[in-house]
Every structure is written in C-alpha cells, then in structure tokens.
Protein backbone atom coordinates (compact mmCIF):
# COMPACT_ATOMS: atom_id res chain seq x y z
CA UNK A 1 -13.53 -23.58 -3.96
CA UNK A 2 -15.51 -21.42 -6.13
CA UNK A 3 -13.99 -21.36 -9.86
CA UNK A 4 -11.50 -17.95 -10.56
CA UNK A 5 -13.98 -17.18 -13.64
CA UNK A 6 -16.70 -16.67 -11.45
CA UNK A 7 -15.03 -14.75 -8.12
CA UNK A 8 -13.27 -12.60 -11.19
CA UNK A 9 -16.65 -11.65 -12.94
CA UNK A 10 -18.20 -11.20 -9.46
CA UNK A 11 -15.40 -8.75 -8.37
CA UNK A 12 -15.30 -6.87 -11.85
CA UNK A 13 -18.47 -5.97 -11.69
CA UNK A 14 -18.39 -4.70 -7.94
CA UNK A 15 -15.29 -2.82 -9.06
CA UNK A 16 -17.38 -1.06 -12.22
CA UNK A 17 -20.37 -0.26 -9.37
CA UNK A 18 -17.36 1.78 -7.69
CA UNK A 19 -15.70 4.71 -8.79
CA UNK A 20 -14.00 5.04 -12.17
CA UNK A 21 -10.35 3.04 -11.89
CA UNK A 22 -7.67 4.95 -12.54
CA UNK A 23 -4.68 2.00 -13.37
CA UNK A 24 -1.06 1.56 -12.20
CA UNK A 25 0.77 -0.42 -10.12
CA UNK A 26 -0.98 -2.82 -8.40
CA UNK A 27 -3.19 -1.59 -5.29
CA UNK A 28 -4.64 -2.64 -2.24
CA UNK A 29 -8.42 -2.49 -1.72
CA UNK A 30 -10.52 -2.60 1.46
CA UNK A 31 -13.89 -3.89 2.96
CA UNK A 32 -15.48 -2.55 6.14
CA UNK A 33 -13.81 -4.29 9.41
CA UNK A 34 -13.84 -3.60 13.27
CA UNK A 35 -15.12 -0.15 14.42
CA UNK A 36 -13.90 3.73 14.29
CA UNK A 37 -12.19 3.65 18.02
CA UNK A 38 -8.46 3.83 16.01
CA UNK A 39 -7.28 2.60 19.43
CA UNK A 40 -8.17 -0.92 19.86
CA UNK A 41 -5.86 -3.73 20.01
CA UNK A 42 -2.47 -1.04 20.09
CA UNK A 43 0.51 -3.35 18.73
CA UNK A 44 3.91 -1.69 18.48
CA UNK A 45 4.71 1.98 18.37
CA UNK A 46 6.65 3.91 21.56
CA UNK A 47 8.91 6.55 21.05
CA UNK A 48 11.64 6.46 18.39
CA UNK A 49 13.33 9.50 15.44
CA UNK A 50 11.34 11.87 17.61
CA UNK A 51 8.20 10.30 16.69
CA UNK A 52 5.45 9.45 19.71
CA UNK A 53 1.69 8.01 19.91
CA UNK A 54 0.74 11.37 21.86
CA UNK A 55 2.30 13.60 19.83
CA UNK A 56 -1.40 15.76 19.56
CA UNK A 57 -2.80 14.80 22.63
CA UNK A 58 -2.79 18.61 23.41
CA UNK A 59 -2.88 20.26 20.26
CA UNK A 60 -5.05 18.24 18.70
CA UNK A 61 -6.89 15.53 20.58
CA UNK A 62 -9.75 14.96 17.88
CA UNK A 63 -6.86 14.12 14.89
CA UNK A 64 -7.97 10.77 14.84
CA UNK A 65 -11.44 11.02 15.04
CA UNK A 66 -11.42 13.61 12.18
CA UNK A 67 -9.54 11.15 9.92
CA UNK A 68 -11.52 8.60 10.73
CA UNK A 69 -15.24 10.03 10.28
CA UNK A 70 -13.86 11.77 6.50
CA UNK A 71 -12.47 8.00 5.74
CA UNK A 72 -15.31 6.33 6.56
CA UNK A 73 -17.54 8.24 4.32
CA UNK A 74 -15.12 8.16 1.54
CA UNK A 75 -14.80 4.17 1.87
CA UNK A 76 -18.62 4.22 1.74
CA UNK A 77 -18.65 5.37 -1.47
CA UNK A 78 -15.23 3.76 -3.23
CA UNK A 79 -14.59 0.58 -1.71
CA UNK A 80 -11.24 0.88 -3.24
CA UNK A 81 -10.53 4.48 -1.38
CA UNK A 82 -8.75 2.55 1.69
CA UNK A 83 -6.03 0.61 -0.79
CA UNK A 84 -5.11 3.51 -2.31
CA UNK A 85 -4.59 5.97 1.03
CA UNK A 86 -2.58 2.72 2.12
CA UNK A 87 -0.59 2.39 -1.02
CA UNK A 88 0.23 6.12 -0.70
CA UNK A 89 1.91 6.00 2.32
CA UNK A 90 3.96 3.03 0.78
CA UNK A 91 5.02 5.56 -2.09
CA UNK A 92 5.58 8.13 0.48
CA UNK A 93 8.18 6.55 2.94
CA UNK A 94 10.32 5.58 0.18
CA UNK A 95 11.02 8.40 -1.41
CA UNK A 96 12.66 10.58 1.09
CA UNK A 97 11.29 9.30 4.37
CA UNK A 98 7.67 9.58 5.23
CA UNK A 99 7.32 13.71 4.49
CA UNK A 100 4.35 13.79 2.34
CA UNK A 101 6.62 14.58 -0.82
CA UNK A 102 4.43 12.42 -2.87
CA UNK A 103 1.57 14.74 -2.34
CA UNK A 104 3.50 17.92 -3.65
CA UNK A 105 2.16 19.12 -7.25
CA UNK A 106 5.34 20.73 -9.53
CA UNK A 107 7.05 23.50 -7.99
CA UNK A 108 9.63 25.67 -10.06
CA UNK A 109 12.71 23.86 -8.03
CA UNK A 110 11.03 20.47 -8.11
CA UNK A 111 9.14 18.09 -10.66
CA UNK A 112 6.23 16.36 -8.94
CA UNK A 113 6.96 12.46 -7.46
CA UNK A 114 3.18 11.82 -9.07
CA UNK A 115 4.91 12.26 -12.60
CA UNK A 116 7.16 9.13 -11.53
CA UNK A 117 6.71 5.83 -13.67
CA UNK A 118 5.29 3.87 -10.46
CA UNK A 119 3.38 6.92 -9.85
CA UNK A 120 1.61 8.69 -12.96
CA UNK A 121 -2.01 8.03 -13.66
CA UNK A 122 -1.86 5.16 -11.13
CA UNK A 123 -2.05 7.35 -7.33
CA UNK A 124 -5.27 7.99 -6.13
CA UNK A 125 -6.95 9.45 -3.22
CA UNK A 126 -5.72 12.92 -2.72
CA UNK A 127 -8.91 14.56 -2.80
CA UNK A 128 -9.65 12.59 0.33
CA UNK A 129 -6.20 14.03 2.09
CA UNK A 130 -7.20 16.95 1.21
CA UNK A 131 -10.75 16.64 2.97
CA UNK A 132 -9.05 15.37 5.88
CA UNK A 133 -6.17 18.48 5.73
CA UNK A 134 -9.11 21.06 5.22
CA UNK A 135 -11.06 19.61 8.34
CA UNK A 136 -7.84 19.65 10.34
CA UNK A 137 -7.21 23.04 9.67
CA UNK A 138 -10.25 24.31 10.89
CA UNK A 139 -10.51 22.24 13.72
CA UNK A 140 -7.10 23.09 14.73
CA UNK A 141 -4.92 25.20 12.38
CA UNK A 142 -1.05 24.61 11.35
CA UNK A 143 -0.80 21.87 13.47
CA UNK A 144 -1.07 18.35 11.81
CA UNK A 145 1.16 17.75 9.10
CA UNK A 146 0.16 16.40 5.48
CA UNK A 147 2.67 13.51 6.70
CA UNK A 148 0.80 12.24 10.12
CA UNK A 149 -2.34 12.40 7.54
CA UNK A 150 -0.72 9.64 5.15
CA UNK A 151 0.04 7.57 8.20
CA UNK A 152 -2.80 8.42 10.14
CA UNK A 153 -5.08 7.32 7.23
CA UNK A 154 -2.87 4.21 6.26
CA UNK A 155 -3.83 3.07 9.50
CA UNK A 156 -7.35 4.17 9.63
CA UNK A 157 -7.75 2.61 6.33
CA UNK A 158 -6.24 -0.72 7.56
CA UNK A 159 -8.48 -0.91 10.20
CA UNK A 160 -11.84 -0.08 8.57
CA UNK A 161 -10.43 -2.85 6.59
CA UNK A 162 -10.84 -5.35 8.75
CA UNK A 163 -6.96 -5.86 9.31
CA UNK A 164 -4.81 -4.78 12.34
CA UNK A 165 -4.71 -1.88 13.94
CA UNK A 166 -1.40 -0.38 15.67
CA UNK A 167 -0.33 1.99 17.83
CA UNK A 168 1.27 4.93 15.50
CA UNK A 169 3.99 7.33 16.65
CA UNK A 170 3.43 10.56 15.21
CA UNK A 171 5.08 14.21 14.71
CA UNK A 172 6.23 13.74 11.37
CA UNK A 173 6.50 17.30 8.85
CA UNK A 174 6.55 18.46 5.92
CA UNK A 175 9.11 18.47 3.18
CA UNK A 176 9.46 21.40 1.48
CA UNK A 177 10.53 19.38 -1.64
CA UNK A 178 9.99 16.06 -4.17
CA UNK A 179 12.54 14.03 -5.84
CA UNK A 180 11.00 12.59 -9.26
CA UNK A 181 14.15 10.59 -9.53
CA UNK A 182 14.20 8.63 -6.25
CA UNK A 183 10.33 8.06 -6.92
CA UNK A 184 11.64 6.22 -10.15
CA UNK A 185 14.79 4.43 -8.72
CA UNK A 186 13.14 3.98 -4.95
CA UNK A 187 9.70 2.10 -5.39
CA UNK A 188 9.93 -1.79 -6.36
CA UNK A 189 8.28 -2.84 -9.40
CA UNK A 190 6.19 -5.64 -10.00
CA UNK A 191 8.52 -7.87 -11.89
CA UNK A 192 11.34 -8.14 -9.48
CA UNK A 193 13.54 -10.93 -8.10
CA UNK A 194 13.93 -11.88 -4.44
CA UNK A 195 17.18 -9.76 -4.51
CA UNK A 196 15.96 -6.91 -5.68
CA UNK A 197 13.55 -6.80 -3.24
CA UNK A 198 15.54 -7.28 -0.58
CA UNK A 199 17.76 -4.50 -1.81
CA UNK A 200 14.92 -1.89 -2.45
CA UNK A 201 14.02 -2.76 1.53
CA UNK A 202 17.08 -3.11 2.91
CA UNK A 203 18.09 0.56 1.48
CA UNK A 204 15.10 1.75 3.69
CA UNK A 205 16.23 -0.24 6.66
CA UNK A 206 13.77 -2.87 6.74
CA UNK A 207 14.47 -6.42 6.50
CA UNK A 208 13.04 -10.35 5.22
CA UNK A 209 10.19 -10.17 7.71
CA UNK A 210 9.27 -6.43 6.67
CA UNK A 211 9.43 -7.54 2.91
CA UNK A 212 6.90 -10.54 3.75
CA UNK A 213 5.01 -8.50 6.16
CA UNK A 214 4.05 -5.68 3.92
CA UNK A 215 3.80 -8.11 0.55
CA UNK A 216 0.93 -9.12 2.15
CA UNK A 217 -0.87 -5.96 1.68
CA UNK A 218 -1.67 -8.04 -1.87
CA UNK A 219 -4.45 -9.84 -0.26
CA UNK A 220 -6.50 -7.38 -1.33
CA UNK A 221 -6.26 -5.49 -4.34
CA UNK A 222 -6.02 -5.80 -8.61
CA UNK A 223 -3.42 -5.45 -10.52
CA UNK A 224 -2.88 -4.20 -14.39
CA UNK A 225 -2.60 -6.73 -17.15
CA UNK A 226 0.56 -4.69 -17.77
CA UNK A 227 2.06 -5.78 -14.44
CA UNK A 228 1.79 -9.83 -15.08
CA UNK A 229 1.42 -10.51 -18.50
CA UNK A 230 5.70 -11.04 -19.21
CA UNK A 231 4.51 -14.28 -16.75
CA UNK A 232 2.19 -15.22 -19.12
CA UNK A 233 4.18 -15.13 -22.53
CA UNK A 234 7.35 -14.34 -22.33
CA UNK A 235 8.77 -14.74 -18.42
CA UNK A 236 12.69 -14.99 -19.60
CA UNK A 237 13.25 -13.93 -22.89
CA UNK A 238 12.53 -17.30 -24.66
CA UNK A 239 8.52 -17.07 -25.28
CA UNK A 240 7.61 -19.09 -22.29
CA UNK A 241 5.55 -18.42 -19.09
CA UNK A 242 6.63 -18.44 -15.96
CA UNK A 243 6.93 -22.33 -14.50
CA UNK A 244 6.12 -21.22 -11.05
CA UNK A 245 2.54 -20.91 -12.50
CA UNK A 246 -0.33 -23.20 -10.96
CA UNK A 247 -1.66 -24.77 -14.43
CA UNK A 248 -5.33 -23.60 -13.75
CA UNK A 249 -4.45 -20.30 -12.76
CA UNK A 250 -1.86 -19.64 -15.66
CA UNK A 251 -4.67 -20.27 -18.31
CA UNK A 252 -7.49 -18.23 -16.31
CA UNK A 253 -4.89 -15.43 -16.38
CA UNK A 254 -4.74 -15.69 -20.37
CA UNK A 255 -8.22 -15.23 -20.84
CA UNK A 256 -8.01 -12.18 -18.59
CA UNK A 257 -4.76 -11.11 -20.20
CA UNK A 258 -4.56 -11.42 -24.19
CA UNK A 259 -0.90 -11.83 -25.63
CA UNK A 260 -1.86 -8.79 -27.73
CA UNK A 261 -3.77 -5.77 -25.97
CA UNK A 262 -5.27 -5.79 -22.94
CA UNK A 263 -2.86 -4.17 -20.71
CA UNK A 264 -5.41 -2.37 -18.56
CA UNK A 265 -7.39 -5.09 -17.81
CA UNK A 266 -7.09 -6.24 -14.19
CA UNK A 267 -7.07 -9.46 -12.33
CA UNK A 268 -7.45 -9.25 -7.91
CA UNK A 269 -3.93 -9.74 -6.37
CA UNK A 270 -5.83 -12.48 -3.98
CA UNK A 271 -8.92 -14.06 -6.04
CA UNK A 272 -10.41 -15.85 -3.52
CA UNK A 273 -11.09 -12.98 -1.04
CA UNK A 274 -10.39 -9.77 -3.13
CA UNK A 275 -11.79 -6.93 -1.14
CA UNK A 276 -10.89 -8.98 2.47
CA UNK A 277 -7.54 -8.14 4.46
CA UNK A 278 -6.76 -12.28 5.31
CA UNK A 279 -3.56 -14.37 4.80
CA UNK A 280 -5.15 -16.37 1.67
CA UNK A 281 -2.48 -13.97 -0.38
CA UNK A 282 0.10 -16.56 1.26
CA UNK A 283 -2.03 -19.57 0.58
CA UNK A 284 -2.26 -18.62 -3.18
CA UNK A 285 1.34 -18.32 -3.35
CA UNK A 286 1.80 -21.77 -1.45
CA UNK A 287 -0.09 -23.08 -4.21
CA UNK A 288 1.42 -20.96 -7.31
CA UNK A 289 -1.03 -18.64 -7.52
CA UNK A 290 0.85 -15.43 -6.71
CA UNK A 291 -0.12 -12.87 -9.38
CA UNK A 292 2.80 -10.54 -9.72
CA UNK A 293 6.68 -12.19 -9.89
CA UNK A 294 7.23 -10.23 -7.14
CA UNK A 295 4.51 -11.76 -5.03
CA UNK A 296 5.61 -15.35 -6.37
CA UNK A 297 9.55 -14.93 -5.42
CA UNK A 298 8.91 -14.65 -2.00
CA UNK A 299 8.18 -18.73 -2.00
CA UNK A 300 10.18 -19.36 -5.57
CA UNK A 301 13.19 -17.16 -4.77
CA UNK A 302 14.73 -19.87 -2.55
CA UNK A 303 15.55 -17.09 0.08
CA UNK A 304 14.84 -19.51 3.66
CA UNK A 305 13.64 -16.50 5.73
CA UNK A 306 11.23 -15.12 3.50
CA UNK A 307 9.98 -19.02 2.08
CA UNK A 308 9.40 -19.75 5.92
CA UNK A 309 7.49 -16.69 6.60
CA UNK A 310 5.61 -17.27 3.84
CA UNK A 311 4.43 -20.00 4.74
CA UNK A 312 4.46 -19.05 8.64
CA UNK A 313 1.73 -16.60 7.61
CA UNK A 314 0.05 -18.68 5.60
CA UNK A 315 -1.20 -21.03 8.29
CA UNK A 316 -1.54 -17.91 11.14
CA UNK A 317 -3.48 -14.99 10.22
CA UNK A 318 -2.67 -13.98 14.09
CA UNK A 319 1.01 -14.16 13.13
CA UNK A 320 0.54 -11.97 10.02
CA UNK A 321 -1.83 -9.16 11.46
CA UNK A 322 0.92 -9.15 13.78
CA UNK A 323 3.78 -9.01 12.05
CA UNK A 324 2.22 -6.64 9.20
CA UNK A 325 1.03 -4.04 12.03
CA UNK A 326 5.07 -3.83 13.51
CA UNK A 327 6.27 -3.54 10.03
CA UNK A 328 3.62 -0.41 9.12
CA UNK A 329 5.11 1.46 12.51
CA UNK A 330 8.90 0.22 11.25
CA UNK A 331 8.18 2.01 7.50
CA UNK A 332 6.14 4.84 9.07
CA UNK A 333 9.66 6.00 11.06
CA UNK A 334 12.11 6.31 7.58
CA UNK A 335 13.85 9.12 7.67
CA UNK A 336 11.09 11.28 9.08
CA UNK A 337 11.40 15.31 9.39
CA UNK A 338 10.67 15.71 12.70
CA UNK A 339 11.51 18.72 15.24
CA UNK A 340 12.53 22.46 13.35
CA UNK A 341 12.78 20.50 9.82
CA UNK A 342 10.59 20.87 7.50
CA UNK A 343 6.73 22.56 8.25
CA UNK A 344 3.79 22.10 8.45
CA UNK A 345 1.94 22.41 5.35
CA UNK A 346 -1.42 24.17 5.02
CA UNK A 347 -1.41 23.03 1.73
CA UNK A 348 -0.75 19.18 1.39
CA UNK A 349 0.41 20.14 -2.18
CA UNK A 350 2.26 22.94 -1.97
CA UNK A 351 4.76 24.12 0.21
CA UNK A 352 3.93 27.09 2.15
C-alpha cells in the first residue's frame, strides 16, 4: 500500500489546486463518476409524507437536468463542491426536517442555523444553490423549492461522484423559519460514542443500518485537526491517545496534528482513496484507522448491529452503495413540509 505520508502530501496539494478551504466539521469530497442521466440504476424511493419521484414531471420536467448541468460545472472547478452540497443536506434534515432552514440568512424572528457551532465558517456551497435556484426560476418560476434543490443536488452530487444513485421522492417546501438551537443540539459531533449516535439518529427515526450507511459518506472527505486531535493526546482525560489507534496511523496523525497548534490542519477521512466514493472507509476502520471517534465506535463501540455492518460493508461495496442509497431516501423524508405548509421560496435565503 502506498505510505499515508505520501497519499497525504499528494491529496494536500490537489486540495490547495482547488478552491480556498473554508474548515469545520469534517466533509465529504467527490471525484467525477457515472454520467448526468440522474436516472440510472433507481434504488428505493415510491411514495411516502406526501413526497413522490414525479412530483415535477409537469411543472417542471427539466429540474433535474438543470441541477445537474450547474453541478457539473461547479464540480469542475472545486472538486470538493459535491461533499459539501451532500453534507448540506445532512445539516438540513436534522434540524427541522428537510425544509431548507439551513439555507436561511438571519431574519428579525430567527437567528441563522449557519451561526450554529457545527455550522459557522464550516458550510459551503450556497452560491451553487443559488445558481441552481436562479436557473429554476427562470426556467420555471415558484415552483421548485430551495428543499428539492438540497436533495436534488445531494443526489446529483453522489452520483457525479461515482457512488449510487437513487430514485428521490420529491415535493418538499420551504420553511419559513431556522432554529439556531436545534442546529446546536441536533447535528452529531465528531467525538461521540456509539450511544450517542444512536440517539442523535434514532431522534430522526433512523436506525443501526442508517447510522452505518450514511457514516460511510467518510470515504471521502478531510477533516480538521480540531476534530481528532483529543485521540491523539488526551482521548479520556488522563493524557493518553486513543487505544483503538492502528500504531502507524496514530503517529502519521501526530505529524499532521501537533499537540500544540495546528487545529486547522486536515487529514482525508479515508487516506487511501480520498476523493473516491468506495467502502475502504470500512476497511480503515477494520484495521484502526478510522479518523474521527465517531467513525472508530462504529467497530470499537461493541454495538453487534453496527460492528457487523461494518464489516458487512467492508467486504461488499454492492451492499454499501445499496444500503447508503435507501438510507439518503429514508433521511430525505424527516419531517418534510409538504402540501399548504410552508412555500416555496424565491429566495433560498430568505423567506418570501
């Protein structure tokens, strides 16, 4: 296998070619995949919370294609573009429901969700929503919501990706407000157990397989220095680092991430294949070499589901691209606005 040092200088320096970062929470990050069709290989969807595949067929039968041609081009130019339209949808659905109150900027009832601790100076990719929304609206006015544009580019994203592609029920809308709170109390951070995992998924309705499923959005991606280094120094309270470790791994991590400083340095969630959407994320974890505790608990927790789908996915990439592509249709349906609720923005961040 080629040496961490080198894959981590190698992706570095593809990363500095890119845009500029802007750091957070750890993100996902894409590579070009299958084609533009959005409708090959359909897995999942059907009707369900008033949500349906067809949902535009008449009033808008080119969505797709619109999304699809403004993410393409935007991918072209920041390979990390497609990670962070995914990881917005993530920050969407669990906040609310999937109603595009992450997008909203402050309002005079309402602090913004992007003020949020998970949130600030970490979310990315709005200018590109808002491409997508001003291309919608001429094409075909007060008709798509901001919402079916997170989901609709989650997927698109996924797919240019190179991962699965599903078939996505759609006629979410708008909320008319944000909740700063739930944004800090509703998205899981890096450094949390197996149970509190399960808890900040089970309050959303999804389950063990969901948890694994979506984890392994990590197979792509960096995360900050910030996010990992209490693994490398100080994992509970008594100076030490975290024994699930891998050796190797542990000490290429401390030259990446100093004891003292350092915090926005980054280090790929999945160093073997960083910018490819594969199931070596569970391999690395087989083998200790899970970046964030919260990547590593889903072997080391000693929770039997989630240990056997770890490994489940680790020796079928099928099974994963699978699983993953039910799970994105199971988090796209939370608690959506859907019906006379809500609107449809012409603004995706402000209500109208």
């Amino acid at each position: 296998m080629v040496s961490f040092k080198h894959i981590y200088a190698t992706f570095t320096l593809l990363v500095l070619l890119s845009s500029t970062f802007c750091f957070g929470f750890p993100e996902f990050n894409f590579r070009w995949g299958h084609g533009r069709d959005g409708v090959s290989r359909p897995i999942g969807g059907g009707r369900s919370t008033g949500l349906f595949p067809g949902f535009y067929s008449d009033s808008c039968p080119q969505a797709n294609d619109i999304v699809m041609s403004v993410l393409e081009r935007a991918i072209s130019k920041d390979s990390r573009m497609a990670a962070s339209l995914l990881r917005l949808h993530f920050h969407d659905c669990f906040v609310q429901g999937c109603d595009a109150s992450v997008l909203l900027d402050d309002h005079p009832t309402f602090v913004s969700e992007k003020k949020a601790v998970p949130n600030k100076n970490s979310l990315r990719g709005f200018e590109v929503i808002d491409e997508i929304k001003s291309k919608l609206e001429q094409a075909c006015p007060k008709t798509v919501s901001c919402a079916d544009i997170l989901a609709l580019s989650a997927r698109g994203s996924t797919v240019l990706s190179g991962g699965p592609n599903w078939e996505l029920p759609l006629g979410r809308r708008d909320s008319k407000k944000a909740s700063l709170n739930g944004a800090n109390k509703f998205i899981p951070p890096p450094n949390s157990t197996i149970q509190s995992l399960l808890t900040f998924f089970q309050r959303q309705g999804l389950n063990e397989v969901d948890l694994v499923s979506l984890s392994g959005a990590h197979t792509i991606g960096v995360a900050r220095c910030t996010t990992f280094k209490q693994r490398l120094y100080n994992q509970n309270g008594n100076n030490q680092p975290d024994s699930t470790l891998e050796r190797s791994y542990y000490h290429d991590l401390k030259a990446v991430c100093p004891k003292t400083g350092g915090d926005s340095n980054i280090s790929p969630l999945d160093y073997t294949s960083p910018v490819t959407f594969d199931n070596t994320y569970f391999k690395l974890i087989m083998s200790g070499k899970g970046l964030l505790t919260s990547d590593q608990v889903l072997l080391s927790g000693n929770v039997g589901k989630t240990m056997q789908l770890v490994k489940a996915f680790a020796d079928d990439h099928t099974l994963f691209f699978n699983h993953f592509a039910r799970s994105m249709v199971k988090m796209g349906k939370i608690s959506p606005l859907t019906g006379y609720k809500g609107e449809v923005r012409k603004n995706c961040h402000r209500i109208n």
